[in-house]
N, C-alpha and C. Protein backbone atom coordinates (compact mmCIF):
# COMPACT_ATOMS: atom_id res chain seq x y z
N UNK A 1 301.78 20.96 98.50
CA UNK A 1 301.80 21.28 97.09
C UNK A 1 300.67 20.56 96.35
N UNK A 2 300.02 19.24 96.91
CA UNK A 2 299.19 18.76 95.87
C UNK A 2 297.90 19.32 96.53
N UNK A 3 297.81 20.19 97.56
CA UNK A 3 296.83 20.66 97.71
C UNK A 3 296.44 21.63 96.86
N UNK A 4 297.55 22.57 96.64
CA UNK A 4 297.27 23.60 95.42
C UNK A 4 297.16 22.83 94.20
N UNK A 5 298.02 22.16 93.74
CA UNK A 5 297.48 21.67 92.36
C UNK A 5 295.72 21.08 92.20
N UNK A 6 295.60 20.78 93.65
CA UNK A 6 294.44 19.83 93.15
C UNK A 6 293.22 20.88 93.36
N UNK A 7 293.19 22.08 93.79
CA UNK A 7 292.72 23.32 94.14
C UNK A 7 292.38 24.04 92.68
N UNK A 8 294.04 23.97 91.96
CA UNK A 8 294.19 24.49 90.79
C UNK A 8 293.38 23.98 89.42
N UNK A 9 293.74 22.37 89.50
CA UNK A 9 293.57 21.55 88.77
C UNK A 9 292.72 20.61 89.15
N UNK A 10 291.41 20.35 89.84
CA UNK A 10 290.85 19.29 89.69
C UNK A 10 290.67 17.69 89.49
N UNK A 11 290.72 17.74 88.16
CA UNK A 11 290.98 16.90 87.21
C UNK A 11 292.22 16.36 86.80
N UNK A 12 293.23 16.87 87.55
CA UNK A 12 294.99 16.74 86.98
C UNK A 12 295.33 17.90 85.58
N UNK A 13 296.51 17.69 85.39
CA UNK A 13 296.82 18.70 84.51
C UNK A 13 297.82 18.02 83.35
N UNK A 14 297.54 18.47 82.16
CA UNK A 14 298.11 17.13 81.32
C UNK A 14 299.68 18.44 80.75
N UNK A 15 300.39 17.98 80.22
CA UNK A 15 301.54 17.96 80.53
C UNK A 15 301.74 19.78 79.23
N UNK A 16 300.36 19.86 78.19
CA UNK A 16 300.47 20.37 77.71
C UNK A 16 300.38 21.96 78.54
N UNK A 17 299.23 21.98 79.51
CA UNK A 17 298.55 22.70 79.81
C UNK A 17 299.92 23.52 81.16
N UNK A 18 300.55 22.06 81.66
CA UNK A 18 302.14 22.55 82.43
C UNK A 18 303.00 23.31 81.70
N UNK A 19 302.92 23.18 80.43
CA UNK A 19 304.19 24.51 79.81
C UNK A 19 303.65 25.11 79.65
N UNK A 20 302.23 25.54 79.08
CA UNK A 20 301.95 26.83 78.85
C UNK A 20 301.74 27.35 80.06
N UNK A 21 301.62 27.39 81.16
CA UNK A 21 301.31 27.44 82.75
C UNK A 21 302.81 27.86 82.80
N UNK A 22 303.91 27.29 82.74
CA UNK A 22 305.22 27.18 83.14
C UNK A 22 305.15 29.50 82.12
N UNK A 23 305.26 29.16 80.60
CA UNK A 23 305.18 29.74 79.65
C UNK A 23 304.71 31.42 80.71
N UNK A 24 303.68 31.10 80.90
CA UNK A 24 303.15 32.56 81.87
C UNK A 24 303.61 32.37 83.18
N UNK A 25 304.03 31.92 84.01
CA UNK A 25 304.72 32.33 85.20
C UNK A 25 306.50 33.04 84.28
N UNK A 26 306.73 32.40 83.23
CA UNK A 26 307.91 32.87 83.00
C UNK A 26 307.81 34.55 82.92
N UNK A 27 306.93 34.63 81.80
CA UNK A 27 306.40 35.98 81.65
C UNK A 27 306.21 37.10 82.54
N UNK A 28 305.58 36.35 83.14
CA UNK A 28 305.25 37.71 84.49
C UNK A 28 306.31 37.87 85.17
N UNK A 29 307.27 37.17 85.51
CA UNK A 29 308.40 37.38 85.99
C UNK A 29 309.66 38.00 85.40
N UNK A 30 309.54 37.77 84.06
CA UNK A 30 310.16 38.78 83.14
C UNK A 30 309.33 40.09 83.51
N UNK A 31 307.75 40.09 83.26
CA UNK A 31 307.46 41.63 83.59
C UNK A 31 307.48 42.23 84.87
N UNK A 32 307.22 41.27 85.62
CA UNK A 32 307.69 42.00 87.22
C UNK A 32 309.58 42.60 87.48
N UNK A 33 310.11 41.50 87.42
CA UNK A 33 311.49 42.33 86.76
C UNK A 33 311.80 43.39 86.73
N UNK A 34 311.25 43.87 85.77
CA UNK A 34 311.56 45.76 85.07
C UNK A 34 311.38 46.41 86.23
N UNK A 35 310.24 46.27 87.79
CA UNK A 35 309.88 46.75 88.48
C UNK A 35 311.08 46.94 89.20
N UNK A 36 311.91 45.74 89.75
CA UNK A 36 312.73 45.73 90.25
C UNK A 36 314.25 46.34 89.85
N UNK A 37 314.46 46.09 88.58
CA UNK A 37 315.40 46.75 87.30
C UNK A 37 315.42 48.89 87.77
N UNK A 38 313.89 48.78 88.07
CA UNK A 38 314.04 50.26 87.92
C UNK A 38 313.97 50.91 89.21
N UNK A 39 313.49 49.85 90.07
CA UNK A 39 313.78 50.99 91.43
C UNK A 39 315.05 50.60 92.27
N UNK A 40 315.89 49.19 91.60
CA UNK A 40 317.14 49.52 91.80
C UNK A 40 318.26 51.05 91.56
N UNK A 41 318.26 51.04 90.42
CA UNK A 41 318.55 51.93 89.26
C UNK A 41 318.21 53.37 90.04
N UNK A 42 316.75 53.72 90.25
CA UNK A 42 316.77 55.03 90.75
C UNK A 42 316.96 55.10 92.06
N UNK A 43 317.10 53.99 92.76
CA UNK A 43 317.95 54.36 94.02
C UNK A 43 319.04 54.75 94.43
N UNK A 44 319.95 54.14 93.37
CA UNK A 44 321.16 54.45 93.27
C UNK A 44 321.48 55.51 92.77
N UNK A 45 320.99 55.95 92.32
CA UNK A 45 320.95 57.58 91.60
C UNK A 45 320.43 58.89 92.10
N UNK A 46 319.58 58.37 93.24
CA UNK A 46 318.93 58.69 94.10
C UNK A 46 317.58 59.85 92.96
N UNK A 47 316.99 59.40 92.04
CA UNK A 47 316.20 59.89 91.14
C UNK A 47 315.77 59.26 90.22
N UNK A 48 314.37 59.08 90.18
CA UNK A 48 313.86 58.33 89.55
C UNK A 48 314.22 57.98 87.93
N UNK A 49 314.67 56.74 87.73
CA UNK A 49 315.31 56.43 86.36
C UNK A 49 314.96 55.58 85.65
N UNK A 50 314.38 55.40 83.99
CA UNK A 50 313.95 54.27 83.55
C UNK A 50 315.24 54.14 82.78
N UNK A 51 315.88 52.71 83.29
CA UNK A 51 316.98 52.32 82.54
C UNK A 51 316.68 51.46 81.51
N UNK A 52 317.31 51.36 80.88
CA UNK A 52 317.08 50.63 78.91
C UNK A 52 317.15 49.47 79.09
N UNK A 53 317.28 48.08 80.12
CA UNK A 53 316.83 46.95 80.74
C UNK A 53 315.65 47.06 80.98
N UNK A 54 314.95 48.05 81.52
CA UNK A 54 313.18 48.13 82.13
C UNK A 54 312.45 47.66 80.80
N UNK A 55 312.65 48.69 79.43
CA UNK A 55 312.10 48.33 78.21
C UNK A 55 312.38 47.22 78.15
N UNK A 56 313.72 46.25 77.67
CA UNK A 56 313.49 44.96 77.24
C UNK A 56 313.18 44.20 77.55
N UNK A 57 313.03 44.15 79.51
CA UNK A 57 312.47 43.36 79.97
C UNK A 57 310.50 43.78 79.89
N UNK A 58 310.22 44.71 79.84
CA UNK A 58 308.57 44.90 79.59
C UNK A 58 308.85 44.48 77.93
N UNK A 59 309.45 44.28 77.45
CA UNK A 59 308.92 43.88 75.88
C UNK A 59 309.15 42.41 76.11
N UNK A 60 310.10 41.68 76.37
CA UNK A 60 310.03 40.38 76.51
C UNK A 60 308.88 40.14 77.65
N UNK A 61 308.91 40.44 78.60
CA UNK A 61 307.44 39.91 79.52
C UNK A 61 306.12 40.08 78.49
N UNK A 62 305.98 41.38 77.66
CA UNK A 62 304.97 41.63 77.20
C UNK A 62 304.59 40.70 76.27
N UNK A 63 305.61 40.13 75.57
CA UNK A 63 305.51 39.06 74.07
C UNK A 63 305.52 37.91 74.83
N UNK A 64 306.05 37.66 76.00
CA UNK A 64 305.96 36.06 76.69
C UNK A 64 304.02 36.19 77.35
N UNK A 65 303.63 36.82 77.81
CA UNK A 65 302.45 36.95 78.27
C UNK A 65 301.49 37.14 77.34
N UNK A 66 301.93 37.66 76.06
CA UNK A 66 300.64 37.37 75.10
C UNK A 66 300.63 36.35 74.35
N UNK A 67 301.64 35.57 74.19
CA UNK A 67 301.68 34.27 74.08
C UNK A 67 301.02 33.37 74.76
N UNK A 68 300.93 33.80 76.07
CA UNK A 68 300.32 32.80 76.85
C UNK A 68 299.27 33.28 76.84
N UNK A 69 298.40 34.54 76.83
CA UNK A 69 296.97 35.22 76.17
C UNK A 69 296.78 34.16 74.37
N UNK A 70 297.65 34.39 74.35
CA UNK A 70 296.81 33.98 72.91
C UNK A 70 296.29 32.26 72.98
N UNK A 71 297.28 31.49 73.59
CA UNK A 71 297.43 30.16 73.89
C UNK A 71 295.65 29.69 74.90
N UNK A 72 295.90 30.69 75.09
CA UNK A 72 294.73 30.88 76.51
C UNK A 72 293.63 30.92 75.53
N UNK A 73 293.55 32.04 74.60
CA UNK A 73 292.41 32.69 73.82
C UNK A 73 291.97 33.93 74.57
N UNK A 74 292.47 34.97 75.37
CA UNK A 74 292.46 35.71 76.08
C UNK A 74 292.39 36.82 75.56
N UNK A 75 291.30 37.33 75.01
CA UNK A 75 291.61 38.88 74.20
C UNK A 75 291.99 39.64 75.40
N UNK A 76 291.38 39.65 76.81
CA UNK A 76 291.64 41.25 77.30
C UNK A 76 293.46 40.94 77.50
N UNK A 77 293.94 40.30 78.00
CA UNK A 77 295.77 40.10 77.82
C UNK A 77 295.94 40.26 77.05
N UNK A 78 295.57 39.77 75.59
CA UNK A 78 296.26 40.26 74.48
C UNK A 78 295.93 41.90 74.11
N UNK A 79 295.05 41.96 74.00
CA UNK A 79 294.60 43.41 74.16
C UNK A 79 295.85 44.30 74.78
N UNK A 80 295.73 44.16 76.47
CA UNK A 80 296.85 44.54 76.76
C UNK A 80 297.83 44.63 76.74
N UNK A 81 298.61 43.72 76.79
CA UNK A 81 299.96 43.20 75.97
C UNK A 81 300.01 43.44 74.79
N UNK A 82 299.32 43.51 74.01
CA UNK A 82 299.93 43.74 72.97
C UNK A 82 299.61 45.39 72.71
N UNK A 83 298.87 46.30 73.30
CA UNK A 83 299.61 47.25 73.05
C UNK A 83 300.61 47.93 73.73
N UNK A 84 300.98 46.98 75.11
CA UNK A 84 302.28 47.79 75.94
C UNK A 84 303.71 47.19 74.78
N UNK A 85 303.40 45.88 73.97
CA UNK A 85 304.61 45.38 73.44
C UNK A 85 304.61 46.49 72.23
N UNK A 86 303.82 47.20 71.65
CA UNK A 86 303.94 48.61 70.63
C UNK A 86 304.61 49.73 71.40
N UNK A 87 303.85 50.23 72.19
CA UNK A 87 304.74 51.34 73.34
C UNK A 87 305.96 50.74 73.52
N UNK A 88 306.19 49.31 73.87
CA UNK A 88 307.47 49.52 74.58
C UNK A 88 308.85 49.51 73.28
N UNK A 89 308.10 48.66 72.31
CA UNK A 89 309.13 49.34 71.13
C UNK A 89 309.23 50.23 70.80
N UNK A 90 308.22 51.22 70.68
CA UNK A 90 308.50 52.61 70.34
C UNK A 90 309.34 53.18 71.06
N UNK A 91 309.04 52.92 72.53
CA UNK A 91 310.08 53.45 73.34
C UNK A 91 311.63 53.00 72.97
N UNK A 92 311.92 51.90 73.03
CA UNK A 92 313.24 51.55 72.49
C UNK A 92 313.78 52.06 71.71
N UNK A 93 313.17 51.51 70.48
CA UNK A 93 313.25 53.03 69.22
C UNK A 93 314.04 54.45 69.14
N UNK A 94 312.64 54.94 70.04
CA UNK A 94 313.31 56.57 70.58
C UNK A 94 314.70 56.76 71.27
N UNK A 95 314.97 55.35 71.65
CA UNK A 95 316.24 55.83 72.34
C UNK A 95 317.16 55.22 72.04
N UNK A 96 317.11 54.72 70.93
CA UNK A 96 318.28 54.56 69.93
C UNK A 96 318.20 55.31 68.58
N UNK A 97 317.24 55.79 68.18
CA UNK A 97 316.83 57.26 67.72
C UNK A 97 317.74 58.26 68.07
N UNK A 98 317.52 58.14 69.54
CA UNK A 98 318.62 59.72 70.27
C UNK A 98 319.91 59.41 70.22
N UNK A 99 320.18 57.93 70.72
CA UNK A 99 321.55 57.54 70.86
C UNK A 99 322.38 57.91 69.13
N UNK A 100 322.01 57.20 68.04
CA UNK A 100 322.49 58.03 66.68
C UNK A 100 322.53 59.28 66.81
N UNK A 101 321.56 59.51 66.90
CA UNK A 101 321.94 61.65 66.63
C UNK A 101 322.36 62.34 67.32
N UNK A 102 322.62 61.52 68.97
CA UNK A 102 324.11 62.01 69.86
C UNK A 102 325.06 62.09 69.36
N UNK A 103 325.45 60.49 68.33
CA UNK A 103 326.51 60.26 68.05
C UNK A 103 327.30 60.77 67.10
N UNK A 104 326.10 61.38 66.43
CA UNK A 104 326.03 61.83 64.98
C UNK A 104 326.99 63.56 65.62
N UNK A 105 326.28 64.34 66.45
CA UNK A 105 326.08 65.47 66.82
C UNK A 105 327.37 65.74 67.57
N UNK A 106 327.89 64.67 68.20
CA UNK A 106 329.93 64.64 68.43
C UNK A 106 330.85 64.66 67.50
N UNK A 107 330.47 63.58 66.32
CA UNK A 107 331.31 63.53 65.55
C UNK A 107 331.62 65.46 64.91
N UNK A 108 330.14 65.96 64.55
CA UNK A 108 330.37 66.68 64.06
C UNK A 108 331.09 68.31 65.05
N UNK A 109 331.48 67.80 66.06
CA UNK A 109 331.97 69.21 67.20
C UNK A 109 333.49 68.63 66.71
């Protein structure tokens, strides 16, 4: 292990530079996640399915990783991230959008 750190880090790593480090491994693992979230999901279904966990976990990975872009000073991550964290709300959105006007659309049968 102190081979990688010292691989990583050189110079040592001061304690600030360990959480934000900590901060983006969290992230990506929130966004890798959804990967796993969804090909659970359509296996079991045996058809491909984006379940409404995939979004929150790509919106929380997405806002934990541009955090750590911004911390960084990282435009192309933030760049990215921050427009999958727009898509992925929109997406959410839409499907609580539909979910009301399901609900809406029973009451009235």
């Amino acid at each position: 292990m102190d081979f990688i750190l010292t691989w990583f880090f050189p110079g040592g790593i001061k304690t600030s530079e360990a959480i934000l480090l900590l901060i983006g491994f969290i992230g990506q693992g929130l966004f890798s996640a959804r990967f796993l979230i969804q090909w659970v999901v359509s296996e079991k279904k045996k058809e491909s399915v984006i379940p409404l966990p995939f979004w929150y976990f790509s919106l929380l990975g997405g806002i934990t990783l541009f955090i750590y872009a911004f911390s960084k000073k990282d435009p192309v991550i933030m760049l990215g991230q921050g427009t999958g964290i727009l898509i992925y709300s929109r997406n959410l959105y839409l499907i609580y959008k539909k979910r009301q006007q399901d609900a809406l659309n029973k009451e009235d049968v």
